[in-house]
Protein backbone atom coordinates (compact mmCIF):
# COMPACT_ATOMS: atom_id res chain seq x y z
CA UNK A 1 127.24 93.21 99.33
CA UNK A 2 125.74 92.39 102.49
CA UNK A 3 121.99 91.28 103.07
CA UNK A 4 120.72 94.51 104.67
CA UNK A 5 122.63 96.44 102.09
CA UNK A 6 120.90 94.52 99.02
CA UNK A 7 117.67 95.58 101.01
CA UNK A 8 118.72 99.22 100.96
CA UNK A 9 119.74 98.82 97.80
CA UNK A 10 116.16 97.77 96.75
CA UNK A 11 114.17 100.14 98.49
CA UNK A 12 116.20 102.73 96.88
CA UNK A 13 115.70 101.92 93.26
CA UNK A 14 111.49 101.16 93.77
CA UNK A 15 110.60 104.44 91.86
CA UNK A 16 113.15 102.88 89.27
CA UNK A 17 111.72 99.74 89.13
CA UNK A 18 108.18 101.18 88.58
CA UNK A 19 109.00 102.91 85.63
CA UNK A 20 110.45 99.95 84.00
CA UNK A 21 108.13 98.37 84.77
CA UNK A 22 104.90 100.29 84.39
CA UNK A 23 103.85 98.91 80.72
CA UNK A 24 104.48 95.25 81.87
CA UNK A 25 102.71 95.87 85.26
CA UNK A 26 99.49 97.63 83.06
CA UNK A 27 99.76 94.67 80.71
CA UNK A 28 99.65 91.88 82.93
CA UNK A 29 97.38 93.30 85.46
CA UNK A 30 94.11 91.05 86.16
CA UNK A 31 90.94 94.38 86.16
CA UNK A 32 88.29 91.78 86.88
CA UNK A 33 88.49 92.73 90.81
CA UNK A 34 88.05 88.98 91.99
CA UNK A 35 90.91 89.55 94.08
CA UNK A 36 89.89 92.87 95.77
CA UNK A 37 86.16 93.40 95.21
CA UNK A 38 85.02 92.24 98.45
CA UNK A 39 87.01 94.72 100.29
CA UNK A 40 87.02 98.03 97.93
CA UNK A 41 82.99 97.17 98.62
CA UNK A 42 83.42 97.58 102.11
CA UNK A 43 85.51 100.55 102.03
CA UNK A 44 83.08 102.09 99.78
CA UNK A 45 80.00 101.41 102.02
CA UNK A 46 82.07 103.53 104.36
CA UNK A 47 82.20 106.77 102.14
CA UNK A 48 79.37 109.58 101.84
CA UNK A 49 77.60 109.81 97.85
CA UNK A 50 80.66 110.84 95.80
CA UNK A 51 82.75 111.04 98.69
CA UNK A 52 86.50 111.45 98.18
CA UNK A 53 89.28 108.69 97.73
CA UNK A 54 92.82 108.62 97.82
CA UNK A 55 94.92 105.64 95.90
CA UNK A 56 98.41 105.78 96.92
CA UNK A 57 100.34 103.78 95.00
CA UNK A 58 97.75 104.03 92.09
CA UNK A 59 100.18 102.71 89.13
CA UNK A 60 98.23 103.19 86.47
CA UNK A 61 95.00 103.40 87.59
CA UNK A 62 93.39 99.90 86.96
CA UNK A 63 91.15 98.41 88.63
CA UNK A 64 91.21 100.10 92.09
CA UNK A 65 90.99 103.69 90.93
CA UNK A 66 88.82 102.99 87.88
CA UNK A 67 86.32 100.92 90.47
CA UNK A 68 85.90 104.22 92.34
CA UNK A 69 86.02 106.39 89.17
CA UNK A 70 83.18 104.33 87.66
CA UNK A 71 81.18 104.65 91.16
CA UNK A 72 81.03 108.64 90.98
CA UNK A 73 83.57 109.25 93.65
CA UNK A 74 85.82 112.20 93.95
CA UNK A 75 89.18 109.95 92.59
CA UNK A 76 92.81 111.25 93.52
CA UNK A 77 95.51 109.13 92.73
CA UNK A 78 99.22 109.25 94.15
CA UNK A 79 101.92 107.43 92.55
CA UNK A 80 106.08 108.19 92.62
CA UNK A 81 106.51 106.77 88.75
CA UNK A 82 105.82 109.03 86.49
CA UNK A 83 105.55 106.53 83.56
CA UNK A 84 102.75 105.35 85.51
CA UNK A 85 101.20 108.33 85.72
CA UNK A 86 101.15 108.92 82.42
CA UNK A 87 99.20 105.85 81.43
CA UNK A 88 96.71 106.66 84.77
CA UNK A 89 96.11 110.21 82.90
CA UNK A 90 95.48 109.37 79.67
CA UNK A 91 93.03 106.69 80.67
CA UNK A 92 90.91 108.33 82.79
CA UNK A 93 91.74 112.07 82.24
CA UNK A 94 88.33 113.49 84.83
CA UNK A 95 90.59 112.08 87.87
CA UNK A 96 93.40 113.99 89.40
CA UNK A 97 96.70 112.23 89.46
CA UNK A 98 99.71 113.58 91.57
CA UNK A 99 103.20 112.32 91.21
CA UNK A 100 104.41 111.58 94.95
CA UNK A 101 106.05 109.66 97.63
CA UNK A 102 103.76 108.19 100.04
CA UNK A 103 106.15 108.89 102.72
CA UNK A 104 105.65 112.55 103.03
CA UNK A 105 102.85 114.19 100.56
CA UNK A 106 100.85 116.89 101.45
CA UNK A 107 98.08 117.94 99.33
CA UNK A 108 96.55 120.54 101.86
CA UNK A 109 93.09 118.86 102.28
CA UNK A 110 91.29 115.56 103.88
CA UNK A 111 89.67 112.55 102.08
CA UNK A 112 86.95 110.50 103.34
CA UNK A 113 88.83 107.48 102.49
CA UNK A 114 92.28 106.29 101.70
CA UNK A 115 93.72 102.78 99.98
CA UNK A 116 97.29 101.66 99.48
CA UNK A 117 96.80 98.11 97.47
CA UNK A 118 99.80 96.51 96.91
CA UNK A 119 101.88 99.54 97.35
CA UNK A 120 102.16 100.60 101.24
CA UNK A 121 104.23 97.43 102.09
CA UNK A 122 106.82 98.46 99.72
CA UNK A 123 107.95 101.12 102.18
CA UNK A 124 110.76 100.39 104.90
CA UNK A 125 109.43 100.35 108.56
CA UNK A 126 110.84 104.31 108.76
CA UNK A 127 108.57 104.65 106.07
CA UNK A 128 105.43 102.58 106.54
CA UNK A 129 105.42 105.00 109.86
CA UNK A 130 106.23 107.99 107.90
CA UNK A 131 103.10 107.01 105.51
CA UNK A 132 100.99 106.68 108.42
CA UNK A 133 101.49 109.46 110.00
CA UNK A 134 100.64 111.30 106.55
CA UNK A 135 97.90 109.29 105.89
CA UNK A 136 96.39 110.15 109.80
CA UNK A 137 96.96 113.78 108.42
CA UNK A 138 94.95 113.30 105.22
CA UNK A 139 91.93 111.43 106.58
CA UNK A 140 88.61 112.84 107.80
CA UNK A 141 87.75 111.82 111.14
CA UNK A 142 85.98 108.67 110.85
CA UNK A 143 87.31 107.96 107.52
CA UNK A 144 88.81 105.03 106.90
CA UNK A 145 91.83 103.50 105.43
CA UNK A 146 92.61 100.09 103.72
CA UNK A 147 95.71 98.36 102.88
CA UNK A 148 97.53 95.45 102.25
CA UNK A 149 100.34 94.69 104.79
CA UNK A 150 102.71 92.08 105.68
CA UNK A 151 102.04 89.34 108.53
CA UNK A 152 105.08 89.91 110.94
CA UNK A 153 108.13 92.06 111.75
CA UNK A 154 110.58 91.54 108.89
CA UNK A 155 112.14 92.72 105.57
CA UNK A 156 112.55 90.74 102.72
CA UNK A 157 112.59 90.64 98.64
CA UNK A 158 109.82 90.00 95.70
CA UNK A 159 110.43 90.45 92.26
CA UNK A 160 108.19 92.55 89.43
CA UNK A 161 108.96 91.21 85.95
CA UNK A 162 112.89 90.86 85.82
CA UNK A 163 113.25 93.22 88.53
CA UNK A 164 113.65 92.74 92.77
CA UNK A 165 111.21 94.67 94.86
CA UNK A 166 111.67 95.50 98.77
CA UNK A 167 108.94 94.70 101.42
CA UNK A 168 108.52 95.26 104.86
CA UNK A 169 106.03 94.61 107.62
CA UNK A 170 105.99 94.98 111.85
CA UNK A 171 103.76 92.55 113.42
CA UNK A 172 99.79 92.71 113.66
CA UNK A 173 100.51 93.82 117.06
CA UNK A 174 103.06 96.72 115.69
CA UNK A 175 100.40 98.00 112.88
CA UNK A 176 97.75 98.28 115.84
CA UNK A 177 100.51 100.68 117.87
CA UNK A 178 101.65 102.53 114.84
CA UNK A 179 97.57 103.19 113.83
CA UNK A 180 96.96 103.93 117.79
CA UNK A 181 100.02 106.41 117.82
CA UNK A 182 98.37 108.55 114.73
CA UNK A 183 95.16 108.34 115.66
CA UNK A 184 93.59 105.81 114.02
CA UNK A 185 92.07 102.40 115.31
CA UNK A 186 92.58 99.29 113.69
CA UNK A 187 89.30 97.93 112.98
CA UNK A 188 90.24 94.96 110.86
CA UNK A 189 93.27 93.03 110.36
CA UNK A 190 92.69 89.57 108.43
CA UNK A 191 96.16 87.50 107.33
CA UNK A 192 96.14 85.42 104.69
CA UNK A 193 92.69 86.41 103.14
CA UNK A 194 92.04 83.31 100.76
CA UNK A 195 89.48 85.91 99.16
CA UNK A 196 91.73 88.50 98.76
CA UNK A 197 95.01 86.26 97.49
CA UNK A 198 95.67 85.44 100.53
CA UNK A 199 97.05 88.86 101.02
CA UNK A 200 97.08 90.30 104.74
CA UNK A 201 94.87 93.19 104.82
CA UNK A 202 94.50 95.76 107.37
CA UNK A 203 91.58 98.34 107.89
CA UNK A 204 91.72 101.62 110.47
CA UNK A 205 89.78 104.50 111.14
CA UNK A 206 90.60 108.12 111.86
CA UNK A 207 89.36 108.45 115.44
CA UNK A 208 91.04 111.37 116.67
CA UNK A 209 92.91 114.32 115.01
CA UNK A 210 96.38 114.52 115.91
């Protein structure tokens, strides 16, 4: 098998992967928000009281939907493993969880703010811009959206547990096209946060419906 076909293979078999994976993924997952915190507190000072939030790629719903669960917002969460899921809705059962692919979802109404944490880089270039273009559609104006991205135009291969993962990234000049193209504006784009885990994490905001 060839290298790009390994990566198609990969991105093919995520939802797979996730639902091996969900109970070790749960398990091992650090809640204490050292890692995030800073920037699910700006994204919060953002929202209205109890405004609305939509976690796409919400696994099981610890700690980024649980920190805006606990904080009185209106909590959806969107996930493509249903195993997940499961866990997500049994935890916190006063949220509403909706199995879905991030790609092309439609839930017939706007949120205030959206996050994809770990999640939105596991999509192929096709389908980061596919995601965007849904997220553009799902986002009050002046909303804003956070996620964590790659650094520069590429494809390559992680692992979760025993299994490979796909990710993808365009280059911070191609996230600030692909935002301008849907409407949105890149507001913040900082690589290698040290206080983040030296993830690269990228905030927008809805500036214009499309």
């Amino acid at each position: 098998m060839s290298g790009d076909d390994k990566l198609r293979s990969v991105a093919e078999g995520m939802r797979a992967v996730y639902d091996r994976q969900a109970h070790f993924l749960d398990s091992t997952r650090d809640r204490r928000l050292i890692l995030e915190g800073n920037w699910l507190e700006r994204l919060r000072a953002t929202l209205p009281l109890a405004g609305s939030v939509l976690d796409l790629g919400c696994g099981a719903g610890e700690p980024i939907a649980s920190y805006f669960i606990e904080a009185g917002h209106d909590l959806t969460g969107l996930d493509f493993s249903p195993v997940m899921l499961e866990i997500a809705r049994e935890r916190f059962p006063e949220a509403t969880w909706i199995e879905a692919d991030m790609r092309d979802f439609d839930l017939g109404r706007r949120f205030d703010a959206i996050i994809g944490w770990d999640s939105f880089f596991h999509l192929t270039p096709e389908g980061q811009r596919q995601a965007v273009g849904a997220i553009s559609h799902h986002l009050q104006t002046g909303g804003h959206v956070l996620l964590t991205v790659g650094d520069e135009d590429g494809e390559t291969l992680g692992a979760v547990g025993t299994d490979p993962v796909y990710h993808s990234s365009y280059s911070p000049e191609g996230y600030r096209t692909l935002f301008a193209d849907a409407g949105m504006e890149v507001v913040d784009l900082v690589l290698g946060d040290m206080t983040a885990g030296g993830r690269n994490v990228l905030m927008a905001r809805k500036t214009r419906q499309k």
